[in-house]
Structures are given as structure tokens and as C-alpha cells.
Protein backbone atom coordinates (compact mmCIF):
# COMPACT_ATOMS: atom_id res chain seq x y z
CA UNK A 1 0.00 0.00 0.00
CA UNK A 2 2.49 2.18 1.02
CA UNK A 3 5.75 3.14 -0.34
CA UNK A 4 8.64 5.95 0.29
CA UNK A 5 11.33 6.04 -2.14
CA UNK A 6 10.07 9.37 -2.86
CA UNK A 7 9.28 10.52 0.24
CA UNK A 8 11.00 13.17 2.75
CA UNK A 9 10.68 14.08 5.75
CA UNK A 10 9.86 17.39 6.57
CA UNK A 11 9.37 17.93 9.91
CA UNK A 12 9.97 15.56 13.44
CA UNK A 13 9.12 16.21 17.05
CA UNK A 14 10.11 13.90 19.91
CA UNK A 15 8.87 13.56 22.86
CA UNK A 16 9.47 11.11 26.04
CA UNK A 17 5.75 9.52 27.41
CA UNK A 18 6.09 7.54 30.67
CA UNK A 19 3.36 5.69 31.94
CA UNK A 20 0.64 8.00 34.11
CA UNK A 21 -0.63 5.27 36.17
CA UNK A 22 2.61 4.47 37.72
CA UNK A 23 3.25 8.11 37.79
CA UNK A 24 6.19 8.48 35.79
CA UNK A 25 6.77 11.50 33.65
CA UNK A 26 6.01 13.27 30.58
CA UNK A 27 8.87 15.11 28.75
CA UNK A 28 8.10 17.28 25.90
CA UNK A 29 10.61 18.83 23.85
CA UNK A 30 10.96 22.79 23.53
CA UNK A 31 11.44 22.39 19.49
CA UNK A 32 11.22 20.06 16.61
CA UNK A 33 14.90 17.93 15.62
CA UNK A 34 16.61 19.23 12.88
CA UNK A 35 17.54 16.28 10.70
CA UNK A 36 20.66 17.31 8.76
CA UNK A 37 22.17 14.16 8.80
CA UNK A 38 21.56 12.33 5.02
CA UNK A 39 22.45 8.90 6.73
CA UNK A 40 19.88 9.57 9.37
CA UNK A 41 17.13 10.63 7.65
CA UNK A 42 17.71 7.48 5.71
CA UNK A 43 17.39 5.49 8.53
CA UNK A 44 14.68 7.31 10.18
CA UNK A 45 12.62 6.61 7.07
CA UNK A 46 13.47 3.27 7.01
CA UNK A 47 12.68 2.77 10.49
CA UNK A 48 9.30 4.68 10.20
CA UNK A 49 7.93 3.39 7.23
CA UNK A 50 9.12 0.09 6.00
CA UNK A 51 7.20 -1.89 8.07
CA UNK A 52 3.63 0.05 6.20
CA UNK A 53 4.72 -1.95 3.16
CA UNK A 54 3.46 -4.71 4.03
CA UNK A 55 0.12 -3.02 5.38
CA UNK A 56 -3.19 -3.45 3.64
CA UNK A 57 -5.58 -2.90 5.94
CA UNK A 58 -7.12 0.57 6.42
CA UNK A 59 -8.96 2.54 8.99
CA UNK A 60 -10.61 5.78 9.53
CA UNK A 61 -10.54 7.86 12.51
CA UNK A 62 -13.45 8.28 14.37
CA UNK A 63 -15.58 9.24 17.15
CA UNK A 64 -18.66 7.21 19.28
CA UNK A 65 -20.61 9.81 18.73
CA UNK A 66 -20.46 10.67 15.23
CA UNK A 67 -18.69 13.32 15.87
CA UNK A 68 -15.05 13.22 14.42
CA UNK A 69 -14.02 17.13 15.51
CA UNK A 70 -14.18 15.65 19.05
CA UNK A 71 -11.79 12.62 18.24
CA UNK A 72 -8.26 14.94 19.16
CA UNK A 73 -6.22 12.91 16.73
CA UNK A 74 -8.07 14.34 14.24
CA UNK A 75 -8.35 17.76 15.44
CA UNK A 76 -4.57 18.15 15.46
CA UNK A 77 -3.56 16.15 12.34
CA UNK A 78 -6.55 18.41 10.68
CA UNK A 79 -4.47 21.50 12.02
CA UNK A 80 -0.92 20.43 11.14
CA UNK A 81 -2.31 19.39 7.14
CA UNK A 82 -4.07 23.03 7.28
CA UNK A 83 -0.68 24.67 8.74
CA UNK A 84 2.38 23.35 8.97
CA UNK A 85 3.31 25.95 11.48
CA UNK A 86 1.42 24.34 14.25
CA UNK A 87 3.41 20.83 13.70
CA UNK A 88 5.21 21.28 17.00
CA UNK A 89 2.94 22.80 18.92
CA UNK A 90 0.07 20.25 17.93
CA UNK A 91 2.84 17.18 18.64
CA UNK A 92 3.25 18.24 21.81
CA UNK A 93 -0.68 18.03 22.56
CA UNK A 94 -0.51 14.10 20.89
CA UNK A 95 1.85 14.01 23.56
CA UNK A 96 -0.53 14.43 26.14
CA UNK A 97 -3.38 12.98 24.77
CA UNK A 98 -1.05 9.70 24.72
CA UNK A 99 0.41 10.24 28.63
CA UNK A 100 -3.00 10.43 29.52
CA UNK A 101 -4.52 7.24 27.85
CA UNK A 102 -1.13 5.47 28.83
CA UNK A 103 -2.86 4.48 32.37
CA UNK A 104 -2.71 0.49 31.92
CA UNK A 105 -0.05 -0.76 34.13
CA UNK A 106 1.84 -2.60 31.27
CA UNK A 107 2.30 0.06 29.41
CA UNK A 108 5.92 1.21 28.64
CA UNK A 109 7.00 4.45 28.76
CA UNK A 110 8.71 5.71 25.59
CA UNK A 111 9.56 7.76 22.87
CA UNK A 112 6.89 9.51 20.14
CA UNK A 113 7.92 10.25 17.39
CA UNK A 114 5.57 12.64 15.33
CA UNK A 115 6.75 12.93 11.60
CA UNK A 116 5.88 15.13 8.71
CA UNK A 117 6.27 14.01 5.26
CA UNK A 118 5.63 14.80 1.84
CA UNK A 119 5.75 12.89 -1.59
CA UNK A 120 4.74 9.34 0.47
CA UNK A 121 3.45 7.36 -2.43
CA UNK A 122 0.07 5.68 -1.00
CA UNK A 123 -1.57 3.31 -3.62
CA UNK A 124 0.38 4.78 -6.83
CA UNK A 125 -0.65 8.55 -5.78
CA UNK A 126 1.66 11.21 -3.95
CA UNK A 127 0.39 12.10 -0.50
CA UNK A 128 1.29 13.98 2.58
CA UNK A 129 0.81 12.61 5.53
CA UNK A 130 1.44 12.79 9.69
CA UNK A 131 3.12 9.72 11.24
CA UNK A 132 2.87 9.05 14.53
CA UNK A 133 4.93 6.37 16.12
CA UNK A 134 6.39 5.18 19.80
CA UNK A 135 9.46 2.85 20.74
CA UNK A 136 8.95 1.23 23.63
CA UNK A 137 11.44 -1.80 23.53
CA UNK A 138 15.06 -1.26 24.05
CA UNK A 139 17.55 -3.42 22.84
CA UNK A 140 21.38 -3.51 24.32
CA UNK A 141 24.17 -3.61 21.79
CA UNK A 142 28.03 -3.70 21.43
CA UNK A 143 30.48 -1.58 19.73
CA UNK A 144 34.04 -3.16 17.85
CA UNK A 145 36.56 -0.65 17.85
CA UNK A 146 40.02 -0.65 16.69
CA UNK A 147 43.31 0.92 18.03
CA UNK A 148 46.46 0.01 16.08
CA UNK A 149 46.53 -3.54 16.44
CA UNK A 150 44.08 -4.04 18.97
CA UNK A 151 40.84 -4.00 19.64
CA UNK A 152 38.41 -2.44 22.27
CA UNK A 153 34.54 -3.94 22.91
CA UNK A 154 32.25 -1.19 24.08
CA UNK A 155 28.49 -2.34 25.74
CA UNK A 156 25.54 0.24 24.76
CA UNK A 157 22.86 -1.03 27.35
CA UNK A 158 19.49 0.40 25.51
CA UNK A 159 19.30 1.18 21.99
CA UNK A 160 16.62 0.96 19.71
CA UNK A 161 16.58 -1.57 16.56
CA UNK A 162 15.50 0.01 13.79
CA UNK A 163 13.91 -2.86 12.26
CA UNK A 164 11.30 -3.31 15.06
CA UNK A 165 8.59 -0.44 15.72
CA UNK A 166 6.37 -0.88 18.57
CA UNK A 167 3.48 1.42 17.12
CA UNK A 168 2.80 3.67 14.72
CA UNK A 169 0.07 5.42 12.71
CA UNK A 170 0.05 7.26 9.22
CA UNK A 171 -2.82 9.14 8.76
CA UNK A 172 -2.87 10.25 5.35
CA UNK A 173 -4.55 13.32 4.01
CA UNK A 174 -6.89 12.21 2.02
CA UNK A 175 -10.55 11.36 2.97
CA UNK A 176 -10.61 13.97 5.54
CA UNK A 177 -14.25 14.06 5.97
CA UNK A 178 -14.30 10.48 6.61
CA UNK A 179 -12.02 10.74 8.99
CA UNK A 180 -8.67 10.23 6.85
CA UNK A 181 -7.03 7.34 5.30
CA UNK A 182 -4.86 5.51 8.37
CA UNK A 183 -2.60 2.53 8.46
CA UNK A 184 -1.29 1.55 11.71
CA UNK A 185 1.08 -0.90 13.28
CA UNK A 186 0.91 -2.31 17.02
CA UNK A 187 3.04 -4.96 18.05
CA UNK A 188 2.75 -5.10 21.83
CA UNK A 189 0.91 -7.52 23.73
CA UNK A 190 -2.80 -8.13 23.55
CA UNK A 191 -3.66 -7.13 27.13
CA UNK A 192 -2.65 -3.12 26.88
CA UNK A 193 -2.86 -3.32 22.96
CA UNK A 194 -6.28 -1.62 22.99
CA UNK A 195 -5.13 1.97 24.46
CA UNK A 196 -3.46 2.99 21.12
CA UNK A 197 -5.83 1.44 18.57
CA UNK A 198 -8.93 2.46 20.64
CA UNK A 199 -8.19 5.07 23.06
CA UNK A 200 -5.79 7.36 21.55
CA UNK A 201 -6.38 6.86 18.06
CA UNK A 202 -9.95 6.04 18.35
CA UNK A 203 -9.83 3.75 14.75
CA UNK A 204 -12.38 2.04 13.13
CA UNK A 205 -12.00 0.10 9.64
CA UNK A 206 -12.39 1.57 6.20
CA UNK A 207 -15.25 0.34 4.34
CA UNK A 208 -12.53 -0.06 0.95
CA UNK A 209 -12.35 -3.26 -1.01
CA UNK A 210 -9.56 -4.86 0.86
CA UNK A 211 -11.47 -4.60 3.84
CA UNK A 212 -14.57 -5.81 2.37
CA UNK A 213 -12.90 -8.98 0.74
CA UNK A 214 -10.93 -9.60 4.03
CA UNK A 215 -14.48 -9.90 6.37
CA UNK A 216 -16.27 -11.68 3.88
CA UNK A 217 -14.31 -14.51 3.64
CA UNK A 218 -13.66 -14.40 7.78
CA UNK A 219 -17.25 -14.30 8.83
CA UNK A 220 -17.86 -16.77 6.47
CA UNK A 221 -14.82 -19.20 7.90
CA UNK A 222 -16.21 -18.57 11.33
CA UNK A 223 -19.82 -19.72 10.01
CA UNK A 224 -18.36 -22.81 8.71
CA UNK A 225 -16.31 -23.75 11.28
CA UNK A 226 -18.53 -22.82 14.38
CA UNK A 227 -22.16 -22.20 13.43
CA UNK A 228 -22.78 -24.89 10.61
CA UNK A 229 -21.85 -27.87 12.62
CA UNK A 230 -24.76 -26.53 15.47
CA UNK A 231 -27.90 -26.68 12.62
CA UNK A 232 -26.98 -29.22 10.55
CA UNK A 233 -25.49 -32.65 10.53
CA UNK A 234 -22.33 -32.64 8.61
CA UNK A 235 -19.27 -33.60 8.49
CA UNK A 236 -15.66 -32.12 8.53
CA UNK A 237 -14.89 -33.54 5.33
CA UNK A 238 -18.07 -31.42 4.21
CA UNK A 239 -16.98 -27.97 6.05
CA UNK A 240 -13.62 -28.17 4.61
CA UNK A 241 -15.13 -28.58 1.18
CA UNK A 242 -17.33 -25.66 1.71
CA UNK A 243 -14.54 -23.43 2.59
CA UNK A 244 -12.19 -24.54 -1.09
CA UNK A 245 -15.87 -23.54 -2.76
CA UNK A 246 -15.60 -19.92 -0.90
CA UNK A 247 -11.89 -19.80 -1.58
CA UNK A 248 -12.31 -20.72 -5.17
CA UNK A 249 -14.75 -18.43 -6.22
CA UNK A 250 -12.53 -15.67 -4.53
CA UNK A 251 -10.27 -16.42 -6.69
CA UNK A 252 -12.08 -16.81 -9.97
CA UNK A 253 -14.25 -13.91 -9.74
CA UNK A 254 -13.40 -10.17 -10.06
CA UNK A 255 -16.10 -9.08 -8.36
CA UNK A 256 -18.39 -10.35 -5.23
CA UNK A 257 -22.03 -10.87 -5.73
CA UNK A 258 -23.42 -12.27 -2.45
CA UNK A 259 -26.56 -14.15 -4.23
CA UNK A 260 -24.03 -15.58 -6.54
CA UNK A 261 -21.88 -16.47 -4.03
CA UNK A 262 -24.77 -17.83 -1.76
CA UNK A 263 -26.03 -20.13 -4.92
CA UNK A 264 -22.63 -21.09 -5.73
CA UNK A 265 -21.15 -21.87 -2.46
CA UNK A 266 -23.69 -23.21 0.16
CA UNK A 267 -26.16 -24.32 -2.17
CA UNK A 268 -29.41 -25.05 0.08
CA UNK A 269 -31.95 -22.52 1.26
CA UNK A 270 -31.51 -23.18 4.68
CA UNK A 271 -27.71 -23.08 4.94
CA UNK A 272 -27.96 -19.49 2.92
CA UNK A 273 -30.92 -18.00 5.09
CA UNK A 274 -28.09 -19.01 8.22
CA UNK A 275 -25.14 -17.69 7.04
CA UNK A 276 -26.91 -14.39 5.73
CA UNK A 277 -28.22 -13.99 9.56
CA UNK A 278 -24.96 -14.90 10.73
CA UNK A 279 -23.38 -12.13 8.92
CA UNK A 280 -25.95 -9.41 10.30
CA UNK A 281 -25.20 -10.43 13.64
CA UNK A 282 -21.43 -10.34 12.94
CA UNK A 283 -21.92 -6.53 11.16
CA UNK A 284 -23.79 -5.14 14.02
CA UNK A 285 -21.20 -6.63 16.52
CA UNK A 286 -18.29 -5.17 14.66
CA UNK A 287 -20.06 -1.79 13.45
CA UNK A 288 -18.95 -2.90 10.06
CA UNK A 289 -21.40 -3.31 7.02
CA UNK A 290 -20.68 -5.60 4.26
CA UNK A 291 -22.09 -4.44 1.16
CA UNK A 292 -23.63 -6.95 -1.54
CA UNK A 293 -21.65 -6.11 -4.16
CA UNK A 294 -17.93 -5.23 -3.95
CA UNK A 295 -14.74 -5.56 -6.19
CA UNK A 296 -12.71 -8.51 -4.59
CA UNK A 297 -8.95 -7.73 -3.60
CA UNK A 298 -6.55 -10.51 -4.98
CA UNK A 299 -4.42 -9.24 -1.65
CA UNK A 300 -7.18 -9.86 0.86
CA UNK A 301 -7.99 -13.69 -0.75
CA UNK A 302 -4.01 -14.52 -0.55
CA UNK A 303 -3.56 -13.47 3.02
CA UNK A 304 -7.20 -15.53 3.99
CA UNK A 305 -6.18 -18.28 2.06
CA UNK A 306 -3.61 -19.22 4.42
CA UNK A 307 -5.39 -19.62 7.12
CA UNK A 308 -8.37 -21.31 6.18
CA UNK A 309 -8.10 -24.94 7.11
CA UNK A 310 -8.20 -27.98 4.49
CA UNK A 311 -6.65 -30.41 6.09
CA UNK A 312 -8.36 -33.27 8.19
CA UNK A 313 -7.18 -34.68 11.29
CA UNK A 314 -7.40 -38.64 11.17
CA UNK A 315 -6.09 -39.63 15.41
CA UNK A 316 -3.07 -38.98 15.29
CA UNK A 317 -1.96 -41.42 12.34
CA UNK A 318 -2.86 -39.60 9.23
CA UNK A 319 -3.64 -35.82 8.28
CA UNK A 320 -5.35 -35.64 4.52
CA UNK A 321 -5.42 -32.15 2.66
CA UNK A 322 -8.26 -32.20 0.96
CA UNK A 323 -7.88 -28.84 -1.83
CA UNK A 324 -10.32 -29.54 -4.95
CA UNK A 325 -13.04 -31.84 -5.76
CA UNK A 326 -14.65 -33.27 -2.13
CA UNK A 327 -16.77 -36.64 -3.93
CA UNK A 328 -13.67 -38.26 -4.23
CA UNK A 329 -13.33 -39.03 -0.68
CA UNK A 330 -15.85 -41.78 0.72
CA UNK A 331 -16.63 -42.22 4.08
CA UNK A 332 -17.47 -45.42 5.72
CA UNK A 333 -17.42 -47.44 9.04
CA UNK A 334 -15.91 -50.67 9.59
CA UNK A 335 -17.76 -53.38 11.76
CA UNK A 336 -15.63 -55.69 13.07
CA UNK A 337 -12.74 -52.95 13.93
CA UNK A 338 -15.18 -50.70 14.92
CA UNK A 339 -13.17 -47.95 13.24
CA UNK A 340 -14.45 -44.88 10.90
CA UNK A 341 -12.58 -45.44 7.35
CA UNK A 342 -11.94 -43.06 3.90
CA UNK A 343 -11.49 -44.01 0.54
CA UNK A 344 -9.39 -41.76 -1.49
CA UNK A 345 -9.75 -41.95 -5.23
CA UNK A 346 -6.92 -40.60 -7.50
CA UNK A 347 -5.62 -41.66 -10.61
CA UNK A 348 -2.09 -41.31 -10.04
CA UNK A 349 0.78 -40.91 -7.44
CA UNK A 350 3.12 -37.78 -7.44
């Protein structure tokens, strides 16, 4: 999605956040760094925005209350994109706004970063956009250096690794009265995750094609795996079978039709008048709506692909990967072992 071999950075604020609840401080900077350096800014950049290559998935920012002016994210990123002259004084307010959602006990204090750049190329277009980003692990590291014919070791005991970010954000300005266009990265744990997704950022996902393709095919895996099995009678052979149908019409189609897909891929009345209830549920639960009609992302079937399960579990003396056409595996039961069986028909051995 994103990519910066064009980019620069214009402008970049740090600032240290500790952790409120355990009452350790905020530091903000009097000024923004000037980054002179050409080696630097190289590896700033790399360190910022490398990992977003790899990021498909989009959000918006938002507000419970429909109200995006009162999400403060927002608010300042809206006032930096209007004037750049506010950058530091507006970082310094993310600042705070972070210190004072940063109240879980796990959370690590830190250093945000809040970046300015231009020329970021975002789905083959030129944007600007604000980063925001936080390093909370430290790694230590040691220095080789030589004197004559010798050599000294040196110990650095925190450091940070510029191939590992924590968090970050780019909001993107574009969409603005949508709330933006925002990838994001978090890779802490689970259990404090939510205060920088949720509480400072305040994301929800964008309604765009990736997204759309990506929680299709998941609320229909979770149908299949959990909520078929309750109604009807059948078997794991059969689930697995009904999950290559969904795949392969993913792949095969350029765009999603959900009758289509519904007459295609379940078949029967009753298993379509389930999952279409299933998938209401799972919209109003995630505050997501999937439309009826969409243009399928190639991306979004790849990355589901690999973790939708086709393989079945026989004990623990024989695992069968069933990937195409289901009718060629028979089930039966055996009498006097008293053992479940399967034929597998094939016309030749690889």
C-alpha cells in the first residue's frame, strides 16, 4: 500500500511519554529535531515506514458519537495538514493525549515520534501525511573498535533496533471528511494493545475493497467452522469442502455478488438463510457493514487463504489435505474394527 522512495521528511518532534498510572513523567521537547544528517534521515525513514509496506488494511478515525471534531487525533492532524506551522505545537498536545490514555499498568514508557512528510506514495498517488509512532522496547548492543593492532569492545545497554517499531500510525490526508485514510502498526501484547488502537487513536475500519474482501471470507470461515456444525449434521470432510468452494470463487471472480456467491457456495436454502443472519449479527457486533456487491482484492484472498483450514485430522496417524473436488473421498465405518474409514480416489501418485 504504502511506499517511500520518494518521500522526505519534513518535519519531526520527539517527545518522552512515561506511563501515568505508575506516575512516571512526561517530557516534551521545547522544538522540533533538525535532521541534517543524510544517513539519518535514511534510517529514520526506514525505520518509520518500511514496516507500512506490508500493510493493507485501512482505517478511519473516528468518534462514538459521530462526531469526528471531538476525536483529538483528528483535530490536530486536521491542524498540522491546514498549517504546517502548528506541527510542533500540535505534537506536543498528541503528547498528552497519549500520557493520559497510557494508564494500563503494562504500558511502557517511551519515545513519540511525530513525523511530517511529503511525496509518500500511498496506492500509486503522492500524499502527505502525519506519522505518529512510539518505541517502547530497548535493545542492548556492542560496539568493535580498533586501536592500532588491537581492539576495544564497548556495551551500549538500551538502543533501539530500527527494524522493530512498537506502534505507529500514518494518517494520510486524504478522505478527511471520513475521517482520513490511516494505516497503523501495534506490536505489543494483547492485554494493553487496545489503548493505542482504541483510546488514543480512536480507529475504526475503512469500508474499501480490501477490507470488504478480508471480512467476507472471515465471517464466512467462522460460520463454517462454528455455526454450521450446530444446525446441521455434517461432516468435517463437508466444512472443509465448503470453505475450497468460498476460496475458489474468490479467486475466480473479479467481483463479489453475495446471491451468486450464496447459490454457488452453500447451495441449500436453509444453509444461505443461516449464514446471511450470521453475517448481520457479525456486522452489528463489529459496526462494520458488508455491502452486496464489492470488487474482490486478490491481496485480501491470498492473506485468507492461508489460514483457512483444508486439512483433516485422522487420530493422530494420518492428516489428509483435501484442496479440490470433495466426492472423491468416501466415508465409511468398519464393523468388526469398529473404526471410521476413507477411501481416497486418484488416478495417479506424485
Amino acid at each position: 500500500m504504502i511506499t517511500f522512495f520518494e518521500a522526505a521528511l519534513q518535519q519531526i518532534s520527539i517527545h518522552k511519554v512515561g506511563n501515568k498510572q505508575l506516575e512516571e513523567p512526561i517530557t516534551l521537547s521545547e522544538k522540533p529535531l533538525p535532521v541534517e544528517d543524510e544517513v539519518l534521515g535514511d534510517l529514520l525513514m526506514q525505520y518509520f515506514l518500511q514496516p507500512f509496506e506490508k500493510v493493507n488494511e485501512t482505517y478511519r478515525l473516528h468518534h462514538s458519537t459521530g462526531n469526528l471534531q471531538l476525536n483529538e487525533v483528528y483535530h490536530f492532524a486536521t491542524k498540522i495538514f491546514e498549517d504546517n506551522g502548528l506541527f510542533h505545537q500540535s505534537s506536543q498536545q498528541l503528547a498528552k493525549l497519549l500520557y493520559e490514555k497510557s494508564s494500563h499498568p503494562k504500558i511502557k514508557s517511551g519515545e513519540l515520534y511525530v513525523v511530517y512528510f511529503s511525496n509518500l506514495q500511498v496506492e500509486g498517488e503522492l500524499q502527505e501525511a502525519l506519522g505518529i509512532f512510539k518505541s517502547e522496547q530497548k535493545e542492548p548492543y556492542l560496539t568493535v573498535s580498533q586501536e592500532e593492532t588491537a581492539f576495544t569492545l564497548q556495551y551500549q545497554q538500551e538502543a533501539i533496533n530500527i527494524k522493530k517499531l512498537d506502534k505507529g500510525c500514518i494518517i494520510i490526508n486524504k478522505e478527511k471528511e471520513q475521517g482520513y485514510k490511516v494505516a497503523v502498526i501495534d506490536n505489543t501484547n494483547r492485554s494493553e494493545a487496545l489503548y493505542w488502537m482504541d483510546e488514543f487513536l480512536q480507529l475504526k475500519v475503512r469500508n474499501d475493497n480490501y477490507n470488504q474482501t478480508s471480512n467476507l471470507l472471515s465471517v464466512y470461515k467462522t460460520f463454517v467452522t462454528d455455526k454450521i456444525e450446530a444446525e446441521f449434521d455434517i461432516s468435517k470432510a463437508d466444512k472443509i469442502d465448503m470453505l475450497n468452494r468460498s476460496i475458489n470463487y474468490f479467486k475466480q471472480k473479479d467481483h463479489f455478488n453475495m446471491d451468486e456467491f450464496s447459490n454457488e457456495v452453500i447451495g441449500s436454502e436453509d444453509g444461505i438463510a443461516l449464514f446471511k443472519d450470521y453475517k448481520q449479527q457479525y456486522e452489528q457486533g463489529l459496526d462494520f457493514s458488508m455491502e452486496d456487491s464489492f470488487a474482490i482484492s486478490g491481496t485480501a484472498v491470498k492473506k485468507q487463504a492461508r489460514v483457512y483450514k483444508r486439512v483433516l485430522k485422522l487420530d493422530r496417524n494420518f492428516h489428509i489435505y483435501i484442496h479440490g473436488d470433495k466426492d472423491l473421498l468416501e466415508k465409511g465405518f468398519d464393523k468388526e474394527r469398529n473404526m471410521n474409514y476413507y477411501k481416497v480416489y486418484f488416478k495417479e501418485e506424485q
